[in-house]
Protein backbone atom coordinates (compact mmCIF):
# COMPACT_ATOMS: atom_id res chain seq x y z
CA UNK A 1 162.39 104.95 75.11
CA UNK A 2 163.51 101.33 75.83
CA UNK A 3 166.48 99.92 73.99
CA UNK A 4 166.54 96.11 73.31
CA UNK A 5 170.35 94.33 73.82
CA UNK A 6 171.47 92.69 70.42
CA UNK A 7 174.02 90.30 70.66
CA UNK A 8 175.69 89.03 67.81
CA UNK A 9 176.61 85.55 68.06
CA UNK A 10 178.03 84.76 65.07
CA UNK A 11 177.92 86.77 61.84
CA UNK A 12 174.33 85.30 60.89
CA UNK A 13 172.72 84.87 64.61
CA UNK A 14 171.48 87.85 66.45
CA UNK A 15 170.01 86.76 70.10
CA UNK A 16 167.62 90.27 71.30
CA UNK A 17 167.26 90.58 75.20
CA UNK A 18 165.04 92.69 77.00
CA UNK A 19 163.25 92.76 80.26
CA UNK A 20 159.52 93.97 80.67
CA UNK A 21 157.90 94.85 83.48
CA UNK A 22 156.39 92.27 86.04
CA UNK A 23 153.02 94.05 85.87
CA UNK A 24 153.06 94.32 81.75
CA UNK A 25 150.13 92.61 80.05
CA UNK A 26 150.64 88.94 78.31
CA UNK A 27 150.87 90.31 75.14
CA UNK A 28 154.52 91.90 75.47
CA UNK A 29 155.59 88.29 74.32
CA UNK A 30 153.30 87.35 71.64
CA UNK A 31 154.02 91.28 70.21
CA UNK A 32 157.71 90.69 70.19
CA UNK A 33 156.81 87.50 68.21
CA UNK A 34 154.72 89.35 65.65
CA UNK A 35 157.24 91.76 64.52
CA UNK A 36 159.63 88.95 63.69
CA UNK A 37 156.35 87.33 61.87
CA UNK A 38 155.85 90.44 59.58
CA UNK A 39 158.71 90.24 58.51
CA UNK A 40 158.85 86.32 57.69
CA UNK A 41 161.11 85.81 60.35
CA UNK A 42 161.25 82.60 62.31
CA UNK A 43 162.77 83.10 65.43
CA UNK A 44 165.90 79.87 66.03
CA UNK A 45 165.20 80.34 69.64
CA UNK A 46 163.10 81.63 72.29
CA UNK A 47 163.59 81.71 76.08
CA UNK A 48 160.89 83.81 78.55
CA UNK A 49 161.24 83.68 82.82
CA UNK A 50 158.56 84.99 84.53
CA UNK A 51 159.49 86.37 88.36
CA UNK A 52 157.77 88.59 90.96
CA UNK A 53 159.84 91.21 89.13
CA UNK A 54 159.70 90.83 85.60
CA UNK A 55 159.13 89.01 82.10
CA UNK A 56 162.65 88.18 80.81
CA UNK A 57 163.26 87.52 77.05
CA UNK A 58 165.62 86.08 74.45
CA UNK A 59 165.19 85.41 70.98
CA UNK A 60 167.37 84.46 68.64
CA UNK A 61 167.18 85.07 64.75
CA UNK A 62 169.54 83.71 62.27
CA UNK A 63 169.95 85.29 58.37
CA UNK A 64 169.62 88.59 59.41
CA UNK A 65 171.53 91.83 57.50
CA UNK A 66 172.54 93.84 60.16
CA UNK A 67 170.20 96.90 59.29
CA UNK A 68 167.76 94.78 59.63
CA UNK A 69 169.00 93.34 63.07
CA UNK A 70 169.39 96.90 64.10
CA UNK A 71 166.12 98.09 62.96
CA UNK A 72 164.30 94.83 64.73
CA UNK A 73 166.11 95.77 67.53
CA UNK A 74 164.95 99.39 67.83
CA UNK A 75 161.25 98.13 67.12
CA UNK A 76 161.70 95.50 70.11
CA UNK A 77 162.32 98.13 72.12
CA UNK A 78 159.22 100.38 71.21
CA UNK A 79 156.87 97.55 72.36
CA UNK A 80 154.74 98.95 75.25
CA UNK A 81 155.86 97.09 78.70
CA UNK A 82 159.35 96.73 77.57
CA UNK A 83 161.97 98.52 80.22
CA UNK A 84 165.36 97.50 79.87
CA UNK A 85 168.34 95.62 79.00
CA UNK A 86 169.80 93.05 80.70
């Protein structure tokens, strides 16, 4: 399993980093998106680098209770393509 980096930035930010793979399909982004959507979440910030290597990602959600910033976390790093922490 891949495990998602959750940084808390202040006590109601939580920025989630993760790296997927350079060959993972264009939908690792847009499904990382969606499970912030479902739960009527509206990321503060977003920040993806493509390289030869891989698909780096931050996002950064505000207002969250930190089972649910755990729990998002965990889900993050479920999403198929996703490898690793950075």
């Amino acid at each position: 399993m891949s495990s998602v980096l959750a940084l808390k930035r202040n006590s109601s930010t939580v920025r989630y980093c993760f790296e997927a793979e350079a060959d993972a399909e264009p939908g690792v982004l847009p499904r990382a998106l969606e499970l912030l959507a479902k739960r009527g979440l509206v990321p503060a910030r977003v920040f993806a680098q493509a390289d030869a290597d891989a698909l780096s990602v931050e996002i950064e959600v505000e207002g969250l209770a930190p089972e649910t910033a755990d729990h998002v976390g965990q889900c993050l790093g479920e999403i198929v393509g996703v490898r690793a922490v950075f």
